[in-house]
Structures are given as structure tokens and as C-alpha cells.
PDB file of N, CA and C in Angstrom:
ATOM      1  N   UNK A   1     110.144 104.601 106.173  1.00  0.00           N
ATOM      2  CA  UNK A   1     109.389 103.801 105.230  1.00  0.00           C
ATOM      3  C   UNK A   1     109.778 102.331 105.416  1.00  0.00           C
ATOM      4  N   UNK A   2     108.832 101.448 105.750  1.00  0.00           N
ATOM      5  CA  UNK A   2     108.877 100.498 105.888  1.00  0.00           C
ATOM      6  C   UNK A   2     109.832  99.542 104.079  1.00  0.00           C
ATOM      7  N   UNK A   3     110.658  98.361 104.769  1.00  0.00           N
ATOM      8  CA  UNK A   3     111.506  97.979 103.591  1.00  0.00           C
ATOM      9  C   UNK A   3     110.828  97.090 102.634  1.00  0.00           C
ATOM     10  N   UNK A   4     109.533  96.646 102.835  1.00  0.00           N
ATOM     11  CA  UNK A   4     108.524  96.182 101.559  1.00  0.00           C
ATOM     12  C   UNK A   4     107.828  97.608 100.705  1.00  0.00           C
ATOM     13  N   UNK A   5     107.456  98.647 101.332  1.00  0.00           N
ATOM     14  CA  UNK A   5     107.016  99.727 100.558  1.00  0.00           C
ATOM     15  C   UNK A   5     108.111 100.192 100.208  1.00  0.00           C
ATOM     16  N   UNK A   6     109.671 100.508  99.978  1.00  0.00           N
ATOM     17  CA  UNK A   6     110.580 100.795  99.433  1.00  0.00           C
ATOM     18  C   UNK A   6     111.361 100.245  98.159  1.00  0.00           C
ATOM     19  N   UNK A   7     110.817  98.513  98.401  1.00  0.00           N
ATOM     20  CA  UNK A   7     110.997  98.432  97.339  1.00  0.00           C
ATOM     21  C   UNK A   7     110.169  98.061  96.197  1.00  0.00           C
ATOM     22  N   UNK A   8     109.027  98.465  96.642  1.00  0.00           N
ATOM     23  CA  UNK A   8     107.578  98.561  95.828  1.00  0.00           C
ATOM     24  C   UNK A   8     108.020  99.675  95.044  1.00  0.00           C
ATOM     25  N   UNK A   9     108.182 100.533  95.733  1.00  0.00           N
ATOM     26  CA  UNK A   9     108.628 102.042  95.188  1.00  0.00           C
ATOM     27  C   UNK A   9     109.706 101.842  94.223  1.00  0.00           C
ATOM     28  N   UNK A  10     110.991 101.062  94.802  1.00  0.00           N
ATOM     29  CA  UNK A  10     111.835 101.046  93.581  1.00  0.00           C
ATOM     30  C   UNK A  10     111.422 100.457  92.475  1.00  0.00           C
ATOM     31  N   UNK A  11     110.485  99.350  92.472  1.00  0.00           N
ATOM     32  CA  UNK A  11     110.256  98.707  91.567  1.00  0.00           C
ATOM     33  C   UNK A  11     109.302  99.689  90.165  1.00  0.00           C
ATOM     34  N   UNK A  12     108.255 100.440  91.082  1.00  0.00           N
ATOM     35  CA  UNK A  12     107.946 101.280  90.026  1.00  0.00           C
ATOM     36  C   UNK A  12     108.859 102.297  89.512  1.00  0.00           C
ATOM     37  N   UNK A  13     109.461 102.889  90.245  1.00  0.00           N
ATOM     38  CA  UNK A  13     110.764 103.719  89.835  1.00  0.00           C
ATOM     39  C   UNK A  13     111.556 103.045  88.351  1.00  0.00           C
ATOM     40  N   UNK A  14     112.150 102.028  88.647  1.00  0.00           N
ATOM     41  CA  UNK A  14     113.442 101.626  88.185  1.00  0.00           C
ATOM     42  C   UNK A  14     112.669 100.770  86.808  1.00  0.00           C
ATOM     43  N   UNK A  15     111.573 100.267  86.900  1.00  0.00           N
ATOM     44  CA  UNK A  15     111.393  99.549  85.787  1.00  0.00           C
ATOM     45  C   UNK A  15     110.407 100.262  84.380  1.00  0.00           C
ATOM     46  N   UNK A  16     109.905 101.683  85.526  1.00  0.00           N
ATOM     47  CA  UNK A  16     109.798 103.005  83.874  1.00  0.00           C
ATOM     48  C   UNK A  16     110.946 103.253  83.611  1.00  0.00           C
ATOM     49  N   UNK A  17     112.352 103.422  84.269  1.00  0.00           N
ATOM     50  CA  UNK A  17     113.272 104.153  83.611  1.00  0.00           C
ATOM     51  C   UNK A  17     114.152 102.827  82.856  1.00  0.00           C
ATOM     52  N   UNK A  18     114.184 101.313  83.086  1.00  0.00           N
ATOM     53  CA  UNK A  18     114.055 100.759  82.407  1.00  0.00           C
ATOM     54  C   UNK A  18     113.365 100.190  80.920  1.00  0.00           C
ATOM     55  N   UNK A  19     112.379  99.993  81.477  1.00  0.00           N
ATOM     56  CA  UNK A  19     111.616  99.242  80.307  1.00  0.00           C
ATOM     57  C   UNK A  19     111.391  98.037  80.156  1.00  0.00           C
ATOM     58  N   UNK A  20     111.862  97.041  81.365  1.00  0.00           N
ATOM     59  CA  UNK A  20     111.880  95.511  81.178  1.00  0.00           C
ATOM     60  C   UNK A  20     111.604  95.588  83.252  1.00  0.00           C
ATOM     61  N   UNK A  21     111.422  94.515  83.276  1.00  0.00           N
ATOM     62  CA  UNK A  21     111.333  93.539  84.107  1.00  0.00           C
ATOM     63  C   UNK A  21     111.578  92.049  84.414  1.00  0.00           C
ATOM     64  N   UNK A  22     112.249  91.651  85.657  1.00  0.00           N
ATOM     65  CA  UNK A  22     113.098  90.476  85.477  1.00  0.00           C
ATOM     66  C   UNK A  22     111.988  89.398  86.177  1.00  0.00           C
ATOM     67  N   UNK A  23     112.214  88.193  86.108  1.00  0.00           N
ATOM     68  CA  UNK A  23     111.570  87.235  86.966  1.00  0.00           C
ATOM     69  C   UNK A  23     112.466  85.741  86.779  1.00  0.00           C
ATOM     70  N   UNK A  24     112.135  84.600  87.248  1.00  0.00           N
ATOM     71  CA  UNK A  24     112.897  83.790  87.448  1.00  0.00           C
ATOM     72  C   UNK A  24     112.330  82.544  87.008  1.00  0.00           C
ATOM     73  N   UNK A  25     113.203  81.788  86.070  1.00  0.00           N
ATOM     74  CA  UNK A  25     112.597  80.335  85.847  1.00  0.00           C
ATOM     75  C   UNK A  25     113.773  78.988  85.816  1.00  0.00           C
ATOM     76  N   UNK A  26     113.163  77.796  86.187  1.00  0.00           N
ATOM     77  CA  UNK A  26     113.609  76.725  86.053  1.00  0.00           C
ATOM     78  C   UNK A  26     112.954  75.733  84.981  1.00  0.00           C
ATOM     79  N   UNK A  27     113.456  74.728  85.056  1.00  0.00           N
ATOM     80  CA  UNK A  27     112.645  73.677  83.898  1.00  0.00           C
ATOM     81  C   UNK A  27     111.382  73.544  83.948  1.00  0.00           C
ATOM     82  N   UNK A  28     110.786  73.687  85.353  1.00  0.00           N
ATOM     83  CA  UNK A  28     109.473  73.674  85.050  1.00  0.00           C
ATOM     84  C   UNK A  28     108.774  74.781  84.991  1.00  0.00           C
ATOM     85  N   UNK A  29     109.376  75.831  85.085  1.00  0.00           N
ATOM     86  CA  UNK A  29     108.406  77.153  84.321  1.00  0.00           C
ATOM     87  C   UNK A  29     108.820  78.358  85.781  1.00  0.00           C
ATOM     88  N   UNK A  30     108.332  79.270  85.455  1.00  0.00           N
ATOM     89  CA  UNK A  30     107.955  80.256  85.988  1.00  0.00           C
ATOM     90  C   UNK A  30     106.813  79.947  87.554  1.00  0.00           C
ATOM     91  N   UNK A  31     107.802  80.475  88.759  1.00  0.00           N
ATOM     92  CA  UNK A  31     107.182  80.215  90.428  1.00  0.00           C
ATOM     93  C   UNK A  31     106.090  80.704  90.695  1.00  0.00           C
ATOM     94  N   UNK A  32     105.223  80.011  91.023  1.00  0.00           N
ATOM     95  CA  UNK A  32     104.170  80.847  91.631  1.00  0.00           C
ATOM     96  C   UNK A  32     104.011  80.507  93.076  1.00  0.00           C
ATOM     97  N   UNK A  33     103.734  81.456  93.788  1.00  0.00           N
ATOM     98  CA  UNK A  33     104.334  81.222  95.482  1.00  0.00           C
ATOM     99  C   UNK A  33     102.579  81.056  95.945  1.00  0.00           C
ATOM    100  N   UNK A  34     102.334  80.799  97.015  1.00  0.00           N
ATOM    101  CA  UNK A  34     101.208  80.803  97.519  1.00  0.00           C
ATOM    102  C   UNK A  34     101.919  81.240  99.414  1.00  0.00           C
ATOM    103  N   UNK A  35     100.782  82.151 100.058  1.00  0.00           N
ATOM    104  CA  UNK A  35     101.066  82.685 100.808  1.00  0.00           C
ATOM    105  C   UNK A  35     100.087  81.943 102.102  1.00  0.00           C
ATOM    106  N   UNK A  36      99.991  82.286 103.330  1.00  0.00           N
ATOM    107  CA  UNK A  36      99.442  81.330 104.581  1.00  0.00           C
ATOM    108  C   UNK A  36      97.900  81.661 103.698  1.00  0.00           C
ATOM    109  N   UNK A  37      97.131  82.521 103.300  1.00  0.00           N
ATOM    110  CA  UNK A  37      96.187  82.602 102.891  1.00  0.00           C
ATOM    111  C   UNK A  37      95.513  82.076 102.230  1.00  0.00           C
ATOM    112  N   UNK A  38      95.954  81.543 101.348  1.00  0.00           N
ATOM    113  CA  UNK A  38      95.969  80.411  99.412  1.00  0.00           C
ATOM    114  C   UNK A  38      96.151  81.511  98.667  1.00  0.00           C
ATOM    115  N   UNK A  39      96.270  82.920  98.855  1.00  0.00           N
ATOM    116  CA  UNK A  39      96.813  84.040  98.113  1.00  0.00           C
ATOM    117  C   UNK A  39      98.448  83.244  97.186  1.00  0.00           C
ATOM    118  N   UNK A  40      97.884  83.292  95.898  1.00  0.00           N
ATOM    119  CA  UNK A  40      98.860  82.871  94.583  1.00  0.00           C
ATOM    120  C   UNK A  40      99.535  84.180  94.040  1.00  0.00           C
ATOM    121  N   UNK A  41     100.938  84.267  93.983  1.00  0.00           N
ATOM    122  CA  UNK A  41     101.763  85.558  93.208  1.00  0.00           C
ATOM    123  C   UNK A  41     103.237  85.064  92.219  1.00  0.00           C
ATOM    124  N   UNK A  42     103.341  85.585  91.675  1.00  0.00           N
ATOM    125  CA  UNK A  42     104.332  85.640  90.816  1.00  0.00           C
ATOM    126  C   UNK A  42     105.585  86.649  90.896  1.00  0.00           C
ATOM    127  N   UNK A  43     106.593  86.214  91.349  1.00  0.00           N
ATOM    128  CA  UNK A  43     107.651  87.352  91.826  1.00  0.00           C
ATOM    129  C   UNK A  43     108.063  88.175  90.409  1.00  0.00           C
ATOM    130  N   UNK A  44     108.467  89.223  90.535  1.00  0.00           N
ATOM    131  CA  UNK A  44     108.865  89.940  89.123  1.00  0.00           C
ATOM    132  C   UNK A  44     109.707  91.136  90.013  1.00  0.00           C
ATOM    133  N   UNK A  45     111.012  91.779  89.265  1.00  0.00           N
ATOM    134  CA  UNK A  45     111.737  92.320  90.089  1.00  0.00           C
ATOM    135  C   UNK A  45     112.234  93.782  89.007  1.00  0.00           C
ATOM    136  N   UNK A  46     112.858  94.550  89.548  1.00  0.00           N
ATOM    137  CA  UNK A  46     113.144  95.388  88.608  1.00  0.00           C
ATOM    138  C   UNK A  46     114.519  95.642  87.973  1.00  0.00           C
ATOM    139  N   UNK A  47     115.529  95.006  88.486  1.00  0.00           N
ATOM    140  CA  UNK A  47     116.737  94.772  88.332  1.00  0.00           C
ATOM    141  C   UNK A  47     117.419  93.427  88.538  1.00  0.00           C
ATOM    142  N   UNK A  48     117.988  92.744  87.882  1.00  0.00           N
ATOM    143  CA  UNK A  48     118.592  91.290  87.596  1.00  0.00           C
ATOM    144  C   UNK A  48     119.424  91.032  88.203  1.00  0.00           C
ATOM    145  N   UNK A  49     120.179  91.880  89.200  1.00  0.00           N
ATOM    146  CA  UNK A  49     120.720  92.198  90.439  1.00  0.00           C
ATOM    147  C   UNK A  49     119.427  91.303  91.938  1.00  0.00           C
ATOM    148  N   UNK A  50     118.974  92.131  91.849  1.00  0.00           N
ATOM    149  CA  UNK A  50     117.539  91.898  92.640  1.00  0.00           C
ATOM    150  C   UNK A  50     117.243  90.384  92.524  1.00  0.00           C
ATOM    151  N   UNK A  51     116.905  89.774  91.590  1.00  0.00           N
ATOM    152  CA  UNK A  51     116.536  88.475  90.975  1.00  0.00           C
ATOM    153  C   UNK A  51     117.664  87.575  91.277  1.00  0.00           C
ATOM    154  N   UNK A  52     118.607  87.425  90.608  1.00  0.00           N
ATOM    155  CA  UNK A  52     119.796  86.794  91.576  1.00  0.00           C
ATOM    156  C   UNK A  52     120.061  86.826  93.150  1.00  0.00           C
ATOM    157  N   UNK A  53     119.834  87.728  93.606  1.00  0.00           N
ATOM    158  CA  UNK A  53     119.893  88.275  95.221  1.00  0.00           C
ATOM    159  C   UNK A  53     119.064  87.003  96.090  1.00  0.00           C
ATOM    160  N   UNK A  54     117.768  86.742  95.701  1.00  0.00           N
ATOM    161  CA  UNK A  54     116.995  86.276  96.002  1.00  0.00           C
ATOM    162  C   UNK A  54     116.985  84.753  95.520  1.00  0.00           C
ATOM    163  N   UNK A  55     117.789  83.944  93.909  1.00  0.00           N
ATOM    164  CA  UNK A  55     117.634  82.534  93.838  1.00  0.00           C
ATOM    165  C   UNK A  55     118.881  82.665  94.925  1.00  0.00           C
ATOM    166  N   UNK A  56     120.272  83.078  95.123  1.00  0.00           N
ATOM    167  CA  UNK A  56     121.015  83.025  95.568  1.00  0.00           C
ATOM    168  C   UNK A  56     120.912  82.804  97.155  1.00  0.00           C
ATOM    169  N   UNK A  57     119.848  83.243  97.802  1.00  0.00           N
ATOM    170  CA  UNK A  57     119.701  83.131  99.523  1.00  0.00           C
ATOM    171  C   UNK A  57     118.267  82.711  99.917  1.00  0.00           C
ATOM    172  N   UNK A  58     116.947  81.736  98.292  1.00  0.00           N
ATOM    173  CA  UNK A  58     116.300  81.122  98.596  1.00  0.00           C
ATOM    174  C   UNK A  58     116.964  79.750  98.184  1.00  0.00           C
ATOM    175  N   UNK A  59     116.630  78.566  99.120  1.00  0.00           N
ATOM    176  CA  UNK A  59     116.825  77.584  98.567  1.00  0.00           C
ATOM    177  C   UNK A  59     115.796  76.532  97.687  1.00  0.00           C
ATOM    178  N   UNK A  60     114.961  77.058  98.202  1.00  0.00           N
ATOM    179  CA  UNK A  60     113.827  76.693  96.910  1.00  0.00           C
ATOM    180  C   UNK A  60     114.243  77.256  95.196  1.00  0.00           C
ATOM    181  N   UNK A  61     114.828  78.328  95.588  1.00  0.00           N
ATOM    182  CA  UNK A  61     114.993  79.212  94.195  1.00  0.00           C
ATOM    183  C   UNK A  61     116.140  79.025  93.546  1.00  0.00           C
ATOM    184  N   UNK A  62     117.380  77.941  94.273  1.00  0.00           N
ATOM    185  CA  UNK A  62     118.770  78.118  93.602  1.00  0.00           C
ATOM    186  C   UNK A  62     118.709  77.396  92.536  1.00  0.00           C
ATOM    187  N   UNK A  63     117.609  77.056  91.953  1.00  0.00           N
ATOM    188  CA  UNK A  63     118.201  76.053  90.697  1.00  0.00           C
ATOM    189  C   UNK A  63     117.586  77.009  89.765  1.00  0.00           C
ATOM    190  N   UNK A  64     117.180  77.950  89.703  1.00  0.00           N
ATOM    191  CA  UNK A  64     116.394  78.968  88.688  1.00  0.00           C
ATOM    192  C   UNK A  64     117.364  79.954  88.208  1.00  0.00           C
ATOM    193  N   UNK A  65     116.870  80.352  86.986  1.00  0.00           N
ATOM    194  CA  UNK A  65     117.785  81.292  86.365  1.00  0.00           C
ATOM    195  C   UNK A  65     117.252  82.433  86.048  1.00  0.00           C
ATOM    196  N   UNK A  66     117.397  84.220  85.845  1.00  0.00           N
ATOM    197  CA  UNK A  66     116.734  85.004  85.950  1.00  0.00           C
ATOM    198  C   UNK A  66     116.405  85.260  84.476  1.00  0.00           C
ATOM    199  N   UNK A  67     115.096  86.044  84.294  1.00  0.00           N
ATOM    200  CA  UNK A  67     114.597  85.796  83.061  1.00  0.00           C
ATOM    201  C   UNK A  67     114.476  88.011  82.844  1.00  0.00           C
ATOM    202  N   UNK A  68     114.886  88.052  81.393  1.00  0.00           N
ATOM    203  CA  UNK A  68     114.195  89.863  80.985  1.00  0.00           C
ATOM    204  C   UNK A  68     113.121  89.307  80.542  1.00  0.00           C
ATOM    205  N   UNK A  69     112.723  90.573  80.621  1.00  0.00           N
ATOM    206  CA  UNK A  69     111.300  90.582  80.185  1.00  0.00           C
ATOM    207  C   UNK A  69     110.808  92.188  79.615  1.00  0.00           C
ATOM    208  N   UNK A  70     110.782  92.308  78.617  1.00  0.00           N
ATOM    209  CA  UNK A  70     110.700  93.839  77.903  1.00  0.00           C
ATOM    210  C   UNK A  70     109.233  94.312  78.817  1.00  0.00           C
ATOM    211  N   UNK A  71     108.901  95.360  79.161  1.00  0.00           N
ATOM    212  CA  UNK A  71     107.635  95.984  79.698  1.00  0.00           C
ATOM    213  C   UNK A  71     106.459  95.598  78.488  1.00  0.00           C
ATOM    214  N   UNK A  72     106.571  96.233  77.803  1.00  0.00           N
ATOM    215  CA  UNK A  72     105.784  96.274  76.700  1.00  0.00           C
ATOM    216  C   UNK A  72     104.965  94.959  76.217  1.00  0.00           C
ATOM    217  N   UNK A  73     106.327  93.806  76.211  1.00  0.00           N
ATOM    218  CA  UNK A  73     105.214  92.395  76.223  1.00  0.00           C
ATOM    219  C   UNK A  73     105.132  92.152  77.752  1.00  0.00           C
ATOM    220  N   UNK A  74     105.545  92.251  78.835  1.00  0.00           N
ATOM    221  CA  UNK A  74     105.186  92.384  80.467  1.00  0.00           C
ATOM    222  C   UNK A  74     103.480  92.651  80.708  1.00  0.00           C
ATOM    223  N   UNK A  75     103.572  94.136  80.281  1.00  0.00           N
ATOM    224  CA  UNK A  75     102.050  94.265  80.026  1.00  0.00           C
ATOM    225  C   UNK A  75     101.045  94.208  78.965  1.00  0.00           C
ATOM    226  N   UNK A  76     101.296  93.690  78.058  1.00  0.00           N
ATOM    227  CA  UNK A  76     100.224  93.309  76.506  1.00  0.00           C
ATOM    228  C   UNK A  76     100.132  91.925  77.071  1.00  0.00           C
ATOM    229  N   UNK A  77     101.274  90.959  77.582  1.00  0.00           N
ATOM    230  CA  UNK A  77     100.812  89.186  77.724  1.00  0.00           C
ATOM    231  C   UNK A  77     101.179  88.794  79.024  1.00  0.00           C
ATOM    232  N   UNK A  78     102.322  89.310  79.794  1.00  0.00           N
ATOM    233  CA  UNK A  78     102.325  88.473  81.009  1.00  0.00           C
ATOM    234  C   UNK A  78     101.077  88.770  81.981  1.00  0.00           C
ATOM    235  N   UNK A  79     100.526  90.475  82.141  1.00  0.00           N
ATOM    236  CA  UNK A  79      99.590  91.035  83.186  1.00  0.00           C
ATOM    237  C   UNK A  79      98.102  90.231  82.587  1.00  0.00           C
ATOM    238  N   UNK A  80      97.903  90.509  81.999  1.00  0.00           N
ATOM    239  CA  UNK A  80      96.411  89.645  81.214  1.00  0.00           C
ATOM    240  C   UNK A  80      96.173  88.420  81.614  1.00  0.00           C
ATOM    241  N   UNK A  81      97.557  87.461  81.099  1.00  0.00           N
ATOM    242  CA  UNK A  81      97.406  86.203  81.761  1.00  0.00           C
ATOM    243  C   UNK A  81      97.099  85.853  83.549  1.00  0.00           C
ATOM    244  N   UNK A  82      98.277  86.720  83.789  1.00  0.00           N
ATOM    245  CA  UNK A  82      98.056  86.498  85.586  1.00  0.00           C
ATOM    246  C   UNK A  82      96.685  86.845  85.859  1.00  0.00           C
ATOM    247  N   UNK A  83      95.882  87.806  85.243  1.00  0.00           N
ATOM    248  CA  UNK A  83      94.761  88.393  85.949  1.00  0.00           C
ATOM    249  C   UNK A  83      93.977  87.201  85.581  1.00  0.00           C
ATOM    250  N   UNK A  84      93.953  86.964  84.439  1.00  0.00           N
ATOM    251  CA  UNK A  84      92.726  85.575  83.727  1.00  0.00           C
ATOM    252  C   UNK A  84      92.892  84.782  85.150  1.00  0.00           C
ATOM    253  N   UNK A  85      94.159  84.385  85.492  1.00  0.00           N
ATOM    254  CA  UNK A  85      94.292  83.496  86.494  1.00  0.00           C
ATOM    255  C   UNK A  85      94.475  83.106  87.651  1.00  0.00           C
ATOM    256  N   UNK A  86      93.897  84.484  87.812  1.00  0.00           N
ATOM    257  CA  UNK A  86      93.690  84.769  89.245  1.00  0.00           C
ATOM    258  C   UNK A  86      94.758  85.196  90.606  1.00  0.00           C
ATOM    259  N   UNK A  87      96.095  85.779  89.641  1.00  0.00           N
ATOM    260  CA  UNK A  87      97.415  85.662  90.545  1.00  0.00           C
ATOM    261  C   UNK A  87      97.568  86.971  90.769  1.00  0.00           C
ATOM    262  N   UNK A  88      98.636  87.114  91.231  1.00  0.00           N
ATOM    263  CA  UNK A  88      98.734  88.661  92.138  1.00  0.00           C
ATOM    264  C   UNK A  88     100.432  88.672  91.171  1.00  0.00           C
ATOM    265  N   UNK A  89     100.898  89.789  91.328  1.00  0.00           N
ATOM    266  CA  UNK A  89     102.107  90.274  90.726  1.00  0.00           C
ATOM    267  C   UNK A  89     102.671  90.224  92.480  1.00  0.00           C
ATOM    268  N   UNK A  90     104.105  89.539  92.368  1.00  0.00           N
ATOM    269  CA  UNK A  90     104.704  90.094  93.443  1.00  0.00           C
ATOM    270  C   UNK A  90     106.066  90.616  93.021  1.00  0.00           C
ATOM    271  N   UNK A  91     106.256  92.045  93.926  1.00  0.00           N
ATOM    272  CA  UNK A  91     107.243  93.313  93.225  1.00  0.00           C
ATOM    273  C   UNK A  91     108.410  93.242  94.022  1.00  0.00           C
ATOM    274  N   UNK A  92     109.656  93.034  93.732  1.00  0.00           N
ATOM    275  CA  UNK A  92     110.807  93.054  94.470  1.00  0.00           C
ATOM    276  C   UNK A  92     110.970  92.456  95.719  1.00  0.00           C
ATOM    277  N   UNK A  93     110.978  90.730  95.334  1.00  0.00           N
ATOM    278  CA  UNK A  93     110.378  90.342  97.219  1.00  0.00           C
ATOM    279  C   UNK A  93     112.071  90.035  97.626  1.00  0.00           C
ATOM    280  N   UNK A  94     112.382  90.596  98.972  1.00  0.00           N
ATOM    281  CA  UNK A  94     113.672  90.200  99.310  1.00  0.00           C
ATOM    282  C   UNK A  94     113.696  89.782 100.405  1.00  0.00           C
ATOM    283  N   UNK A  95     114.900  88.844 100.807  1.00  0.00           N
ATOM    284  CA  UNK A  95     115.521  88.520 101.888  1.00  0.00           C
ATOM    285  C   UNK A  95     115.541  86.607 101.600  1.00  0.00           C
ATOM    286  N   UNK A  96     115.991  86.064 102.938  1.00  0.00           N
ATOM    287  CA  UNK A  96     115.952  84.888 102.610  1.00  0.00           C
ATOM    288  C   UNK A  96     114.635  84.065 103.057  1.00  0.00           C
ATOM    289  N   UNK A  97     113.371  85.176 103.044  1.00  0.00           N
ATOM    290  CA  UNK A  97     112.138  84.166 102.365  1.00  0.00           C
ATOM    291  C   UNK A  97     111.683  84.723 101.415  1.00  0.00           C
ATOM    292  N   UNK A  98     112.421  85.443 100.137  1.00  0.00           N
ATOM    293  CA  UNK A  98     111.781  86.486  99.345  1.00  0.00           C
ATOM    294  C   UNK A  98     110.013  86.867  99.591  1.00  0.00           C
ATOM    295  N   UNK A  99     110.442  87.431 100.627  1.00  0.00           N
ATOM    296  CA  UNK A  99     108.597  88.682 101.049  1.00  0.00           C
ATOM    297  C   UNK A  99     108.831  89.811 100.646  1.00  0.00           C
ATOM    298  N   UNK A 100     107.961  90.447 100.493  1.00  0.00           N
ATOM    299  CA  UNK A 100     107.731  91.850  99.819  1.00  0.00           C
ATOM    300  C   UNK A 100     106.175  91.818  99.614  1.00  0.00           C
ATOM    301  N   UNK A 101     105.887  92.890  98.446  1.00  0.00           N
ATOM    302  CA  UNK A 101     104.550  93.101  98.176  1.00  0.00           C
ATOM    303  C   UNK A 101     104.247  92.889  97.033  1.00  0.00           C
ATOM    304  N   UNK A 102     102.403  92.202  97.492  1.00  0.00           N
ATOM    305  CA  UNK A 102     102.007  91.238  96.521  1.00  0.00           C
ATOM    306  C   UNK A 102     100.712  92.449  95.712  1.00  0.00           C
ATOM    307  N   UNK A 103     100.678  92.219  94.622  1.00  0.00           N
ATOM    308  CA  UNK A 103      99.807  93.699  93.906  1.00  0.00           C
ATOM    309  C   UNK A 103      98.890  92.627  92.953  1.00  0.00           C
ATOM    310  N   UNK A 104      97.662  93.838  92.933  1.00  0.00           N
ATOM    311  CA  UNK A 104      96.433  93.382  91.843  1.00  0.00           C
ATOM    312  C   UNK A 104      97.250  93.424  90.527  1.00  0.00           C
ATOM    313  N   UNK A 105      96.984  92.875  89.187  1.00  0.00           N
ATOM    314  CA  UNK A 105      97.074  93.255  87.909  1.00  0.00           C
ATOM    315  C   UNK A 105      96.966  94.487  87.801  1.00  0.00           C
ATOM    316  N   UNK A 106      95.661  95.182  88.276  1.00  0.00           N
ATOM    317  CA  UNK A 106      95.216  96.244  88.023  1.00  0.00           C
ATOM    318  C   UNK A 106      95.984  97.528  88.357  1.00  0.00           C
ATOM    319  N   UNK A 107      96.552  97.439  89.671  1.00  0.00           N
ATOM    320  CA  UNK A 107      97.459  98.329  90.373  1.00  0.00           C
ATOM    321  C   UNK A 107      98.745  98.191  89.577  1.00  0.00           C
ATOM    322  N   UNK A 108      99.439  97.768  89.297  1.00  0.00           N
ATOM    323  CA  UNK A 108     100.394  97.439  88.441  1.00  0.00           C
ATOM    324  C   UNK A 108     100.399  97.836  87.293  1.00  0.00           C
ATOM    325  N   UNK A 109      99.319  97.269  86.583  1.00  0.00           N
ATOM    326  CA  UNK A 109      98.986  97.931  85.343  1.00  0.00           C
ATOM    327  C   UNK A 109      99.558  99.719  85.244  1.00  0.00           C
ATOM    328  N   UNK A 110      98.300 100.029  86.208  1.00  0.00           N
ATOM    329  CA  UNK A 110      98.145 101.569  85.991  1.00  0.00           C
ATOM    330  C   UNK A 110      99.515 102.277  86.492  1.00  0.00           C
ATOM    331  N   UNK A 111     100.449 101.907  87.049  1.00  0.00           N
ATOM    332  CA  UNK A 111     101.831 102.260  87.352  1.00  0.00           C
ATOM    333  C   UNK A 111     102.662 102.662  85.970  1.00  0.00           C
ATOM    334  N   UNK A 112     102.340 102.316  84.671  1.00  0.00           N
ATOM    335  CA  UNK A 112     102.740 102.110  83.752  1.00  0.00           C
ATOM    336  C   UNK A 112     102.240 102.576  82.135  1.00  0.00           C
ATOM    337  N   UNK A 113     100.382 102.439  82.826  1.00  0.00           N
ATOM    338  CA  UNK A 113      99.986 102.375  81.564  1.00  0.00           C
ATOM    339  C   UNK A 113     100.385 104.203  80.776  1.00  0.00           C
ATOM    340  N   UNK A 114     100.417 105.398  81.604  1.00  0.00           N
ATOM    341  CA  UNK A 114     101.419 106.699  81.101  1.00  0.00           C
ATOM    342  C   UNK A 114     102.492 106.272  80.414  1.00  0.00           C
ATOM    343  N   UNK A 115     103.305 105.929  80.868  1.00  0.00           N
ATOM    344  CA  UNK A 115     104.933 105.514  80.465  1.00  0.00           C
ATOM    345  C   UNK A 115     104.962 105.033  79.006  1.00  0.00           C
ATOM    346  N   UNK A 116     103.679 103.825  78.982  1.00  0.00           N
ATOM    347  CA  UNK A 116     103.544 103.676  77.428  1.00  0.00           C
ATOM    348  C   UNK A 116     102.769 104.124  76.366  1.00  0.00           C
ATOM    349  N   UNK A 117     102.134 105.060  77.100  1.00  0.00           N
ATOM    350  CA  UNK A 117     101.084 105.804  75.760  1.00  0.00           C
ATOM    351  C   UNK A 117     101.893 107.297  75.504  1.00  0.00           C
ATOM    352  N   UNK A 118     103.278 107.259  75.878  1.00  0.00           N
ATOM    353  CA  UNK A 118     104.151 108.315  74.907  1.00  0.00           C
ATOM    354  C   UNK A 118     105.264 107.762  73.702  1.00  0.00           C
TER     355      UNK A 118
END
């Protein structure tokens, strides 16, 4: 298994048996990356481990600090907004250009929407 679909996988894994999700901000807000395409995403990770990993060996990213984020408001206000605005969720991006995989709202969504209707 390729190491972007693994940790796609962990990310859905680890953040039902969580319940939160991490992402990263500085003074001026929350990153949104743009890719060679004009493809716009928002990194979000599943462990705060993960999130540090990545300000720590981007240098764009070392002045940021990692943020929780409960699931529940994740998907009632952060997924809504990104979709209004046209951004992609990106899920556990690692290494020192944090890449990984970039997902619809929609796909994301439905990873989840079970988990919370019990």
C-alpha cells in the first residue's frame, strides 16, 4: 500500500476512534496550500503527534501551532465552510513537503457521517 493511501486510512481509522481532529495555525489563521494545479486544501491530521511531525520538518510551517478540533464541530462547521469554498480537506500529509491526500468534503463527510448518528 502505497504511504499516502496508508495514511488516508489511518486518518479515517484513528479519528472515529478518536473523535477530534488536529490542524495547524499561526497568527494569520489556518493554511491553505494550493497544489501545481490551483487545487486549494486544508491539512487536518488525526493525531497531534502527526501535526507537529510536519510544522517541525516544514519550514513554511515552523511558526504554527497545532490546533484540536472535536469531530462533531469538524463536521457541523469546519466541512460546510471548506465546501462553500471551494477547498479540498487534506488528510495526514507527511514528510518534509507535507503531501498526502487531498479529499472532496463529500468523501470525508461520509467517512463519518455512521460514527455520529449513534
Amino acid at each position: 500500500m502505497p504511504l499516502s493511501r496508508a495514511h488516508r486510512s489511518a486518518f479515517r481509522r484513528e479519528v472515529r476512534r478518536a473523535g477530534r481532529v488536529f490542524s495547524i495555525r499561526d497568527e494569520g489563521g489556518f493554511p491553505i496550500a494550493r497544489d501545481a494545479d490551483g487545487t486549494r486544501a486544508v491539512p487536518f491530521w488525526s493525531k497531534p503527534s502527526r501535526a507537529r511531525r510536519v510544522v517541525e520538518q516544514v519550514a513554511a510551517y515552523r511558526t504554527f501551532d497545532v490546533v484540536e478540533i472535536d469531530l462533531d464541530e469538524w463536521a457541523d462547521r469546519w466541512l460546510p465552510r471548506l465546501k462553500r469554498d471551494g477547498l479540498l480537506v487534506g488528510v495526514n500529509w507527511a514528510g518534509a513537503r507535507a503531501t498526502g491526500y487531498d479529499m472532496t468534503v463529500a468523501e470525508v463527510a461520509a467517512w463519518f457521517a455512521d460514527a455520529r448518528a449513534n
